[in-house]
C-alpha atoms as a PDB file:
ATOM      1  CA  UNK A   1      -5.401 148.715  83.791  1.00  0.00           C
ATOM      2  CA  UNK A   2      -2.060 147.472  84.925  1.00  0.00           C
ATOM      3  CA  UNK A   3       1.317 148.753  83.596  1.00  0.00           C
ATOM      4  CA  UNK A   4       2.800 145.725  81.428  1.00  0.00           C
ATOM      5  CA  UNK A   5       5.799 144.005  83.067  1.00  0.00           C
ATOM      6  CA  UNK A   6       9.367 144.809  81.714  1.00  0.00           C
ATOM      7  CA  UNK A   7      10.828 141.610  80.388  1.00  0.00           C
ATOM      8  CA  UNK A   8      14.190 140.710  82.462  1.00  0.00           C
ATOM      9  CA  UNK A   9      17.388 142.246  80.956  1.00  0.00           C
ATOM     10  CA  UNK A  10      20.254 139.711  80.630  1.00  0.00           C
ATOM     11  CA  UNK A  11      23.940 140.567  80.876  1.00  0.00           C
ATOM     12  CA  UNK A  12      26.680 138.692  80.568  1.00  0.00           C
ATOM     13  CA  UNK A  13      29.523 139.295  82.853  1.00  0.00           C
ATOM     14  CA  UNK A  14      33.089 138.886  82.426  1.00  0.00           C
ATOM     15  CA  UNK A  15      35.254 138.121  85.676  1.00  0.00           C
ATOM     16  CA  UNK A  16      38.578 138.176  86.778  1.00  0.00           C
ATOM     17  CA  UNK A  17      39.438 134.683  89.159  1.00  0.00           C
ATOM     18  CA  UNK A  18      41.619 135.026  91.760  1.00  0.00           C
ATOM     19  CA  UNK A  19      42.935 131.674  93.328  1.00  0.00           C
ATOM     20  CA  UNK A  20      42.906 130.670  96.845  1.00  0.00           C
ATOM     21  CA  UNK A  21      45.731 131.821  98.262  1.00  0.00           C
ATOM     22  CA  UNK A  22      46.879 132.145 102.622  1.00  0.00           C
ATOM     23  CA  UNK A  23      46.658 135.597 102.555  1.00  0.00           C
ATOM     24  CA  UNK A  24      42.750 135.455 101.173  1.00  0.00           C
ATOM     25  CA  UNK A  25      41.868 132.810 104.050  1.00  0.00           C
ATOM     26  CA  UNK A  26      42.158 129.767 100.818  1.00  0.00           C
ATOM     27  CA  UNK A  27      38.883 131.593  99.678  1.00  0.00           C
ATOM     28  CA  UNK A  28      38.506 132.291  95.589  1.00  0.00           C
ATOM     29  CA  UNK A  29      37.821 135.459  94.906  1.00  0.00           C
ATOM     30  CA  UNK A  30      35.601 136.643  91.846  1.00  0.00           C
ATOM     31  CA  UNK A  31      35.804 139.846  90.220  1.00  0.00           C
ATOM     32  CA  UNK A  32      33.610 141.451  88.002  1.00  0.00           C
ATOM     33  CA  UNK A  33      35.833 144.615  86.450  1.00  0.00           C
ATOM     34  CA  UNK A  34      33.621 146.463  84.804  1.00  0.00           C
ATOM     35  CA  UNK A  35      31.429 147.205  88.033  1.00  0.00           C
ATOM     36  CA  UNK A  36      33.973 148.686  90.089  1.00  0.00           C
ATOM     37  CA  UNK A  37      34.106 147.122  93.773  1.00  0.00           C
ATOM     38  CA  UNK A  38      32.123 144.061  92.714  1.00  0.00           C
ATOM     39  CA  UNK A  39      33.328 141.047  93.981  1.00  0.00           C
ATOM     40  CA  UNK A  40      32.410 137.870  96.104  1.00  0.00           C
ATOM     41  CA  UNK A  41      34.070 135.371  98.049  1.00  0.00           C
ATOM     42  CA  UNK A  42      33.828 131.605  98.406  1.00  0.00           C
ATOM     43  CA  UNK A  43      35.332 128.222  99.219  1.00  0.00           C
ATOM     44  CA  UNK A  44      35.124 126.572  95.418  1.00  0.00           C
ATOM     45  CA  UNK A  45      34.801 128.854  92.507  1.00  0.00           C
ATOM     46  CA  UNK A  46      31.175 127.304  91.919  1.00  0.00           C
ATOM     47  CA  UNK A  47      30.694 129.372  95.118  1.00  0.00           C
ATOM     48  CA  UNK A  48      32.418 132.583  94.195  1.00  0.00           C
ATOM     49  CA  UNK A  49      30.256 132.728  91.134  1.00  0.00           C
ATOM     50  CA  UNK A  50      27.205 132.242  92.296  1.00  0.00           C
ATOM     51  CA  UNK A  51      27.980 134.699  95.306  1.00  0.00           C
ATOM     52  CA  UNK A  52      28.992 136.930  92.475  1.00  0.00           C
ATOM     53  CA  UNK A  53      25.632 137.037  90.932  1.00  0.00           C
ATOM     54  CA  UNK A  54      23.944 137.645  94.067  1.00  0.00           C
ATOM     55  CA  UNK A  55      26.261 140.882  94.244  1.00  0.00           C
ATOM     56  CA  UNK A  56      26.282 141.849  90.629  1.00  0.00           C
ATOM     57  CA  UNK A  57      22.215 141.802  90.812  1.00  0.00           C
ATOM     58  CA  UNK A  58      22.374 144.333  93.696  1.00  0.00           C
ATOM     59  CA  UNK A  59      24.569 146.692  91.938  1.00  0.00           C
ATOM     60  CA  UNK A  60      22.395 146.526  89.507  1.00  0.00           C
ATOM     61  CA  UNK A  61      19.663 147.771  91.561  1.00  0.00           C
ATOM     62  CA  UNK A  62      21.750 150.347  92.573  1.00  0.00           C
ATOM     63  CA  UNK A  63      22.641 151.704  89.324  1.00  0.00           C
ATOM     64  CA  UNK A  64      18.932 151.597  88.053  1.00  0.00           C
ATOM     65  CA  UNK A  65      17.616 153.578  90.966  1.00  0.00           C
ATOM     66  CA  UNK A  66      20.025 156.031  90.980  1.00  0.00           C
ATOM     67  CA  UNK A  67      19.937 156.711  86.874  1.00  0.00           C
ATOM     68  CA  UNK A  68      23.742 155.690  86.529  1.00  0.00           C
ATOM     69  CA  UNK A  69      24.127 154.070  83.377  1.00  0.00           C
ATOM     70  CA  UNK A  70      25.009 150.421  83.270  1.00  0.00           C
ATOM     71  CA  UNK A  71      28.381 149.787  81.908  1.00  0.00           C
ATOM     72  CA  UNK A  72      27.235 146.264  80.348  1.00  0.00           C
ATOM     73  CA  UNK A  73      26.607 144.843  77.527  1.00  0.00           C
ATOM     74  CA  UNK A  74      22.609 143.328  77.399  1.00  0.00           C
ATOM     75  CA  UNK A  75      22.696 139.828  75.726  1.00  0.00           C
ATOM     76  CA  UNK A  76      19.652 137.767  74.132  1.00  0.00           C
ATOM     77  CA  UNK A  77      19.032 135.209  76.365  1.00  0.00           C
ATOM     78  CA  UNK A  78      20.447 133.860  79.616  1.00  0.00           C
ATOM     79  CA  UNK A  79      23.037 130.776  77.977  1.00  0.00           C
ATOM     80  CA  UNK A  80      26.109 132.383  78.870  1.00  0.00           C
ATOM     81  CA  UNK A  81      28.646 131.084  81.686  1.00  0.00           C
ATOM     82  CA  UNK A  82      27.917 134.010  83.991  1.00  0.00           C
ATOM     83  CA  UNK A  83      24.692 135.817  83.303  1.00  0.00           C
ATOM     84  CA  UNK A  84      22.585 138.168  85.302  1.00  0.00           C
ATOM     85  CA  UNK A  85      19.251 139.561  84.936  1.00  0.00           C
ATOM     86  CA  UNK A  86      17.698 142.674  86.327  1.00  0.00           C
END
């Protein structure tokens, strides 16, 4: 018998947008507070955020395999402006 899959857990994220700026290259940066250190870069915001998922997923990883409790709230479904899943 195979072990039944875990549905995806949604989260949404809240971010902090920093505008392009000479001494960050004109690149947006995208912050995500409440995983310290996450951030991503990117030429239009669009970018940033999606970069920002990529790296928000990954910490996410992290946390799970090394037991640290994820400091996020889960929500239902994924209709929010910046959601990951794990």
């Amino acid at each position: 018998m195979g072990s039944a899959q875990e549905a995806p857990q949604y989260y949404q994220i809240k971010t902090l947008v920093h505008l392009p700026s000479p001494e960050h290259d004109d690149l947006y940066l995208v912050e995500a507070p409440e995983l310290s250190g996450c951030c991503a870069w990117g030429s239009t915001l669009d970018e940033a955020r999606e970069n920002l998922k990529s790296v928000v997923e990954a910490f996410l990883a992290i946390y799970r395999e090394q037991g640290i409790p994820i400091p996020l709230t889960p929500i239902a479904s994924e209709a929010a402006p910046l959601v990951v899943h794990a």
